[in-house]
Protein backbone atom coordinates (compact mmCIF):
# COMPACT_ATOMS: atom_id res chain seq x y z
CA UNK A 1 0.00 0.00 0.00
CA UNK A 2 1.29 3.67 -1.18
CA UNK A 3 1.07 5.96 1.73
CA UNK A 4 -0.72 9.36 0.46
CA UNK A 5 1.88 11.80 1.35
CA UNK A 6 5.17 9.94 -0.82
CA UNK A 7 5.58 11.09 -4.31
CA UNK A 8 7.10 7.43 -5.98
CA UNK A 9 6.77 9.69 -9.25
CA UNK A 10 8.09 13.49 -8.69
CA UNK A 11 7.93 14.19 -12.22
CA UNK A 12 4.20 12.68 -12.04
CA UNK A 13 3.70 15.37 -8.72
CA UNK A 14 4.60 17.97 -10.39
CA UNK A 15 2.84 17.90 -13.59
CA UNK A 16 -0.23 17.52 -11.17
CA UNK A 17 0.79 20.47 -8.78
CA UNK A 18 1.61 22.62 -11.97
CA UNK A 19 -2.07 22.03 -13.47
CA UNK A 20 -3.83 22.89 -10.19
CA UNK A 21 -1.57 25.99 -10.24
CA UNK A 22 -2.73 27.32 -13.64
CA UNK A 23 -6.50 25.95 -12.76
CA UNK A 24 -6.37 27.79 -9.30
CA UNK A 25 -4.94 30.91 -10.91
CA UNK A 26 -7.68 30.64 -13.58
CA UNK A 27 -10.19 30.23 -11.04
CA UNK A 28 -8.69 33.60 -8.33
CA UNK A 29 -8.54 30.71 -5.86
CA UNK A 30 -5.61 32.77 -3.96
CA UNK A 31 -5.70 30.03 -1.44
CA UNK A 32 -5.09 27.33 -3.24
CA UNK A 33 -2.68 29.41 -4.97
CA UNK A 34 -0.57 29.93 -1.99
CA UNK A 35 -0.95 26.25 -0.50
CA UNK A 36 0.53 25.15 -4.05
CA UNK A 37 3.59 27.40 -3.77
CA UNK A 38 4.16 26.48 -0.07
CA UNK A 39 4.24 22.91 -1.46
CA UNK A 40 6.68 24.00 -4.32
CA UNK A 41 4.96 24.14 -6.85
CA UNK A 42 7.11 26.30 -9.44
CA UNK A 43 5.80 29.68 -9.95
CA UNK A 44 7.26 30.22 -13.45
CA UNK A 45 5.78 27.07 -14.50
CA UNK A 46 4.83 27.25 -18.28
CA UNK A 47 2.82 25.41 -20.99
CA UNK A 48 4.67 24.34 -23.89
CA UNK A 49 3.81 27.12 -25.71
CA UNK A 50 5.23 29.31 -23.20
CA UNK A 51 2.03 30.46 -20.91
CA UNK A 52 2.67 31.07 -17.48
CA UNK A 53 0.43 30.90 -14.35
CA UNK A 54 1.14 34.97 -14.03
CA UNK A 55 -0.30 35.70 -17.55
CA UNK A 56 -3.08 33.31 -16.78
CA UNK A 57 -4.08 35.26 -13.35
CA UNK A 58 -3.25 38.53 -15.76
CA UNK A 59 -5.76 37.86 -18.13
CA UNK A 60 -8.45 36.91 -15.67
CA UNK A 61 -7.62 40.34 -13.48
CA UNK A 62 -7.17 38.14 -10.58
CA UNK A 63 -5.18 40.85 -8.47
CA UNK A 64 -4.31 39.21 -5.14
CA UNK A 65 -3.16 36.29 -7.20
CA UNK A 66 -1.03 37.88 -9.74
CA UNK A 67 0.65 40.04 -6.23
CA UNK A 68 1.47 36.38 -4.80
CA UNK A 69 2.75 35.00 -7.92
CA UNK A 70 4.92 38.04 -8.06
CA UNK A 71 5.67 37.85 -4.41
CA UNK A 72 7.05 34.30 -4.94
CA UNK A 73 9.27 35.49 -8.04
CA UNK A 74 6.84 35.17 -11.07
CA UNK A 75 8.98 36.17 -14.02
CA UNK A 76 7.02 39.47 -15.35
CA UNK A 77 8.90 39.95 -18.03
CA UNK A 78 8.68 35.72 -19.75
CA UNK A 79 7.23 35.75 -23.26
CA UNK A 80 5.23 32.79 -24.93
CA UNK A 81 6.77 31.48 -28.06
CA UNK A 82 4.82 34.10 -29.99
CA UNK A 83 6.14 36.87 -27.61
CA UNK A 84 2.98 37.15 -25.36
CA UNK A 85 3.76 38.49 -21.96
CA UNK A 86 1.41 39.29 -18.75
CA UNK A 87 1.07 42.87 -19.33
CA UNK A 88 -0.14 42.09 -22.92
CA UNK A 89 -2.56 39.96 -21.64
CA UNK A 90 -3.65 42.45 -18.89
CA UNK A 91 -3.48 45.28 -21.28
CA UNK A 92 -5.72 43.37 -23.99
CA UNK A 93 -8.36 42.22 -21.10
CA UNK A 94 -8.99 45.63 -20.00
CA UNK A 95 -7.35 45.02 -16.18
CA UNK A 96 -6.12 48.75 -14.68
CA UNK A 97 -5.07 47.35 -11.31
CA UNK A 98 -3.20 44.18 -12.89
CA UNK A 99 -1.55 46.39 -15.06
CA UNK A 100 -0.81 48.49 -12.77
CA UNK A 101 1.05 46.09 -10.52
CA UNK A 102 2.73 44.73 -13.57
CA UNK A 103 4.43 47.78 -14.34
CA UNK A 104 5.07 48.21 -10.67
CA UNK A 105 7.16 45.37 -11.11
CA UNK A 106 9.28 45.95 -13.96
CA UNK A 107 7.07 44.82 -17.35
CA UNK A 108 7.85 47.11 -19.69
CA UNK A 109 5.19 49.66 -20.89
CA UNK A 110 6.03 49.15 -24.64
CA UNK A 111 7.20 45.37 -24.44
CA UNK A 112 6.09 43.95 -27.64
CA UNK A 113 4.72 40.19 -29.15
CA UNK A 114 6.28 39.22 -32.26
CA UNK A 115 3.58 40.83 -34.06
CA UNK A 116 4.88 44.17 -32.93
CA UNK A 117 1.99 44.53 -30.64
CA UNK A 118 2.18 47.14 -27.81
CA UNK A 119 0.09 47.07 -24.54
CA UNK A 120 -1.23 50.38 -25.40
CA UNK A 121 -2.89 48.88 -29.00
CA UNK A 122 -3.94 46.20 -27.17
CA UNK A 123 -6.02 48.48 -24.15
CA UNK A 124 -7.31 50.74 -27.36
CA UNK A 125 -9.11 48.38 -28.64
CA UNK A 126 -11.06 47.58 -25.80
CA UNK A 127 -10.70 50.22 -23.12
CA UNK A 128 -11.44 51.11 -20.80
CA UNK A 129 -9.88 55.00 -21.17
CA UNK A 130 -8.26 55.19 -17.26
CA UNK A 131 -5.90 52.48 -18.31
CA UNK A 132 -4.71 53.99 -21.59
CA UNK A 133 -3.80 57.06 -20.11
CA UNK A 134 -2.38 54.84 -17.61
CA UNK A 135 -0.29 53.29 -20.07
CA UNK A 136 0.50 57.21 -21.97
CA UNK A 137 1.58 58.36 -18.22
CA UNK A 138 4.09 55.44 -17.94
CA UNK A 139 5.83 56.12 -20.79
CA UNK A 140 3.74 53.99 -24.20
CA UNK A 141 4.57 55.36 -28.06
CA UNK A 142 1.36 57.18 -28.65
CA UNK A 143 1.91 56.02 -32.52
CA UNK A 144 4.12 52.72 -31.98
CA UNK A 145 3.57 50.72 -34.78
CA UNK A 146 2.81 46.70 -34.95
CA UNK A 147 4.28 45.15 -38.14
CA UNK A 148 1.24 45.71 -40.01
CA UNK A 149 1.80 49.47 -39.41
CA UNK A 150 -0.91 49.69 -36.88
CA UNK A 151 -0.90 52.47 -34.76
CA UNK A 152 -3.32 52.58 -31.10
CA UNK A 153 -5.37 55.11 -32.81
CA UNK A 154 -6.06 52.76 -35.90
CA UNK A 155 -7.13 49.78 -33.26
CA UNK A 156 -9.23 52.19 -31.46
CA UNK A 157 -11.32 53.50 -34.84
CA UNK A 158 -11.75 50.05 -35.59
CA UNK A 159 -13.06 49.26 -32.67
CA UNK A 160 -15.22 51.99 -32.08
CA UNK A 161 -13.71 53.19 -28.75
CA UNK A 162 -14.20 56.76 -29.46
CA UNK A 163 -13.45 58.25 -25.92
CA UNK A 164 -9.68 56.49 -26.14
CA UNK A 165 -9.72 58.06 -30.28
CA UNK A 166 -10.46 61.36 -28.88
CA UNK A 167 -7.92 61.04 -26.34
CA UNK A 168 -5.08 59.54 -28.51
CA UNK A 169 -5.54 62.42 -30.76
CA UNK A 170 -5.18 64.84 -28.05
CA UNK A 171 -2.01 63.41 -26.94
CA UNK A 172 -0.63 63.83 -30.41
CA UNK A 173 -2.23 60.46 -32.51
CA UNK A 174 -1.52 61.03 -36.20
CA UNK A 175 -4.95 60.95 -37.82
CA UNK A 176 -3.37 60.37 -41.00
CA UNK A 177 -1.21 57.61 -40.03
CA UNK A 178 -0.86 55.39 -42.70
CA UNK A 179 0.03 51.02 -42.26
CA UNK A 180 1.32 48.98 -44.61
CA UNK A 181 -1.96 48.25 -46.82
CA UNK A 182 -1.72 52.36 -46.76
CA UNK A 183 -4.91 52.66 -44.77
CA UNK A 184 -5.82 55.21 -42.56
CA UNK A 185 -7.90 55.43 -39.35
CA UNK A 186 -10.99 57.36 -41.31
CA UNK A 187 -10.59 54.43 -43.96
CA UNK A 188 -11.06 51.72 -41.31
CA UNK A 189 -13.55 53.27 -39.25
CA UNK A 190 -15.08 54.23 -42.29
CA UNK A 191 -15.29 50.48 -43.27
CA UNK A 192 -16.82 49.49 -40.07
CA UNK A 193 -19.90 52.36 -39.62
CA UNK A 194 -18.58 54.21 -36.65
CA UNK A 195 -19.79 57.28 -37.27
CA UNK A 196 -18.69 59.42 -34.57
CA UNK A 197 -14.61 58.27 -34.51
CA UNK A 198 -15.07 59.07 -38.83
CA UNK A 199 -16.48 62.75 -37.06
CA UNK A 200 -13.70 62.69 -34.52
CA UNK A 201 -11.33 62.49 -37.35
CA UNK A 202 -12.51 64.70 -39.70
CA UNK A 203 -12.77 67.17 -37.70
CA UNK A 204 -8.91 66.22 -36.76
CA UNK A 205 -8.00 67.22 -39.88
CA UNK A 206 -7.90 63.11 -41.61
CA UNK A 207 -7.99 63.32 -45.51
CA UNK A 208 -10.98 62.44 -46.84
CA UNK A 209 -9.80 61.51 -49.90
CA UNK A 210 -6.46 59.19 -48.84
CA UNK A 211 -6.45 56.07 -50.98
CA UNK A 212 -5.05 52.68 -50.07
CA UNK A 213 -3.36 49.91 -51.67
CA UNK A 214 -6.11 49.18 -54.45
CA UNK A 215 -7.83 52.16 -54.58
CA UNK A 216 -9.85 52.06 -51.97
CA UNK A 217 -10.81 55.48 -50.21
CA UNK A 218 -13.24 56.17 -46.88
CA UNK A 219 -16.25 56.89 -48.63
CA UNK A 220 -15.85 53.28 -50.85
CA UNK A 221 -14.51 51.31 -48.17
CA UNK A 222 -18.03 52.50 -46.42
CA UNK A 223 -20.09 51.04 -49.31
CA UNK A 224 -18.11 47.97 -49.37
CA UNK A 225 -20.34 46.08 -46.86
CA UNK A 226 -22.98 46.76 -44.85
CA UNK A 227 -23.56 50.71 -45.25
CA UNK A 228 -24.21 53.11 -42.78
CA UNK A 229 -25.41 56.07 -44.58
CA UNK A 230 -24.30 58.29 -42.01
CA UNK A 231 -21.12 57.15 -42.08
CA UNK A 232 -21.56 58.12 -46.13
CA UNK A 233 -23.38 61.33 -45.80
CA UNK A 234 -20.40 62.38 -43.19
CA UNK A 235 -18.01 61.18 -45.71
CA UNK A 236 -19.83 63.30 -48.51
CA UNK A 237 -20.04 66.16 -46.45
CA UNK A 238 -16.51 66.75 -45.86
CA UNK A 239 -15.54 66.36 -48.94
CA UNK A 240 -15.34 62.78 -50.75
CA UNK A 241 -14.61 62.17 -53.78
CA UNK A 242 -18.28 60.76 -54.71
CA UNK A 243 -16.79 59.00 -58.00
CA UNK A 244 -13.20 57.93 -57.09
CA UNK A 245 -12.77 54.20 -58.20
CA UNK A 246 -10.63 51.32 -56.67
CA UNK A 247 -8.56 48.87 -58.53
CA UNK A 248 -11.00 47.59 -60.32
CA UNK A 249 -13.10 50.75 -61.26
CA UNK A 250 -16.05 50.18 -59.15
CA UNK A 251 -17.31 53.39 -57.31
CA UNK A 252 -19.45 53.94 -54.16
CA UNK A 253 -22.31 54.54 -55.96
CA UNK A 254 -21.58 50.73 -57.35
CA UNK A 255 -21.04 49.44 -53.91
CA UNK A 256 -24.06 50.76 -52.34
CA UNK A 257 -26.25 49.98 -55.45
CA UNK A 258 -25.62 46.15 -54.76
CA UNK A 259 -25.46 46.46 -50.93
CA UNK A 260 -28.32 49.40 -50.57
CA UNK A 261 -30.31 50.87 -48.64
CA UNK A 262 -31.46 53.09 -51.21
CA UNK A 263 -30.84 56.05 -48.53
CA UNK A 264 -27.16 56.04 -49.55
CA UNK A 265 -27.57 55.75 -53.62
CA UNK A 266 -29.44 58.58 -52.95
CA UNK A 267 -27.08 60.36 -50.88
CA UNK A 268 -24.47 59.99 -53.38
CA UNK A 269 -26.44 60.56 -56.28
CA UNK A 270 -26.94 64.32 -54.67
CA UNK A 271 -23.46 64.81 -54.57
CA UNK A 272 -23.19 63.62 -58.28
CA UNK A 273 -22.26 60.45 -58.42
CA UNK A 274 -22.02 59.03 -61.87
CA UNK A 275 -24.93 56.75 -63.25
CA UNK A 276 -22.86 55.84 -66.17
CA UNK A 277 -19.46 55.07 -64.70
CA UNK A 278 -17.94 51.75 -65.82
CA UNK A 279 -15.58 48.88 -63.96
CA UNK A 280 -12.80 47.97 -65.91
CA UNK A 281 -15.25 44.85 -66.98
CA UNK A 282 -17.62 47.37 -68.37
CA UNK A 283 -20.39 47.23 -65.46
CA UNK A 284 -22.19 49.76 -64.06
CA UNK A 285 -24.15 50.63 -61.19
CA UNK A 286 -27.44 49.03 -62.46
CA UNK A 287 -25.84 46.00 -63.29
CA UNK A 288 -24.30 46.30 -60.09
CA UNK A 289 -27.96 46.61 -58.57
CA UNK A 290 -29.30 43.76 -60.29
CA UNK A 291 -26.66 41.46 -59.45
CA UNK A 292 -27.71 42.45 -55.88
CA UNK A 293 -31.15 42.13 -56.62
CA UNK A 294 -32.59 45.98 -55.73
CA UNK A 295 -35.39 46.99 -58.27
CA UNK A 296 -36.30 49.70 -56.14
CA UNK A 297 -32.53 50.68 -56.42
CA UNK A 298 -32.40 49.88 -60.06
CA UNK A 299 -35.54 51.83 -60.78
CA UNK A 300 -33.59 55.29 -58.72
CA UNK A 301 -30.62 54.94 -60.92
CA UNK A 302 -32.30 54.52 -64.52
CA UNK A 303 -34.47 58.34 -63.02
CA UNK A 304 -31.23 59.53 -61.78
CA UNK A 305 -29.72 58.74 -65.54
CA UNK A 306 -26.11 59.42 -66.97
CA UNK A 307 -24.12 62.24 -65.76
């Protein structure tokens, strides 16, 4: 008969101890946290792709656990094989008093993944404000890029955190920041509807009328998908070029004539969009509204006629 308290197995033990480690971290079971480490479990114990039991406890905000981890020794600055660290994780889950105690213990405010990533794009994505400007006070790259030339401000118009856009800017954002795909925040919050970041930035002095890789401006990239024709009427309003094309000569009016509503044909047929305006395959906007099956649509732009 085994007697309970002898390990035969150590290896065995600790695989066990290390997996109620990560599952009491998980769970902000600072007890069982603390009776683990007493019984040695190792506190910079790590799955195989790297991920510790601090970035575990970071990315569920438990705060009492991640201080014990970090009492014990917890390494704040280990990475995961793709460069992931506990502030990241933190930063990312929206966490002010983890962070906090992160950076209180030597993570490093603009410590990036292998994607380039900063803890300040992560937090702008998400929020909330306190811990960006947390993150500004301690030192972050207002317009640190990621590898896809990503900037804070461009995660935060994509994401529709306008009260961290706003801010951003203020702190000196460029609103004309441009990543590698050459887009610009207006063109990506443009693309997703949010109308009051596309205000924010136009009012910020963004170009209107900047053009990414294949053509693609604001006020197309906001007929693209689903439409928000406030988003287009915004767009028109400041200034958009109502007939640029893209790569492959389609227009907004195009776009929005296969997509609809009918609000935004409209919109852009005040500004003078062009009935008669051909892709480079020779379409226009009515076949562009039949393939998209909008007679009402259809019937606006055979009244509207050519231009």
């Amino acid at each position: 008969m085994l007697l309970a308290y002898v390990c035969l197995f150590p290896s065995t033990c600790a695989s066990a101890q290390t997996t109620d480690l990560f599952a009491a971290a998980e769970n902000g079971d600072l007890p069982r946290v603390s009776a683990l480490l007493e019984k040695g479990a190792d506190v910079n114990a790590a799955r195989e792709n790297g991920w510790t039991v601090l970035m575990t406890a970071s990315s569920f905000g438990h705060l009492n656990v991640v201080k014990a981890l970090l009492a014990k020794g917890a390494d704040v600055k280990a990475k995961t094989a793709g460069g992931w660290n506990a502030l990241l994780a933190a930063s990312q889950a929206g966490y002010l008093d983890v962070v906090k105690e992160l950076l209180a213990n030597g993570a490093k405010v603009d410590g990036t993944d292998d994607a380039g990533e900063t803890p300040l794009e992560m937090a702008s994505g998400q929020g909330p404000l306190d811990l960006v400007q947390l993150l500004i006070s301690k030192g972050a790259v207002v317009d640190a890029e990621d590898k896809e030339g990503f900037t804070a401000l461009m995660v935060a118009s994509q994401e529709g955190q306008t009260d961290v856009a706003r801010f951003l800017i203020a702190k000196g954002a460029d609103v004309n920041h441009r990543s590698r795909s050459r887009g610009t925040p207006l063109i990506v919050a443009s693309l997703i509807g949010h109308l009051e970041i596309v205000q924010t930035l136009i009012a910020k002095g963004a170009d209107v009328n900047a053009v990414s890789d294949n053509g693609w401006t604001a006020l197309t990239e906001a007929t693209s998908s689903y439409i928000h024709p406030d988003v287009v009427k915004a767009l028109l309003a400041a200034g958009a070029d109502v007939n640029a094309k893209n790569s492959k000569g389609e227009t907004a009016l195009m776009l929005a004539s296969q997509i609809g509503p009918v609000e935004a044909v409209m919109a852009l047929l005040a500004k003078g969009a062009d009935v008669s305006a051909k892709t480079a395959d020779g379409l226009t906007a009515i076949d562009y509204a039949r393939r998209g099956g909008h007679d009402e649509i259809e019937a606006v732009l055979k009244k509207a006629g050519p231009r």
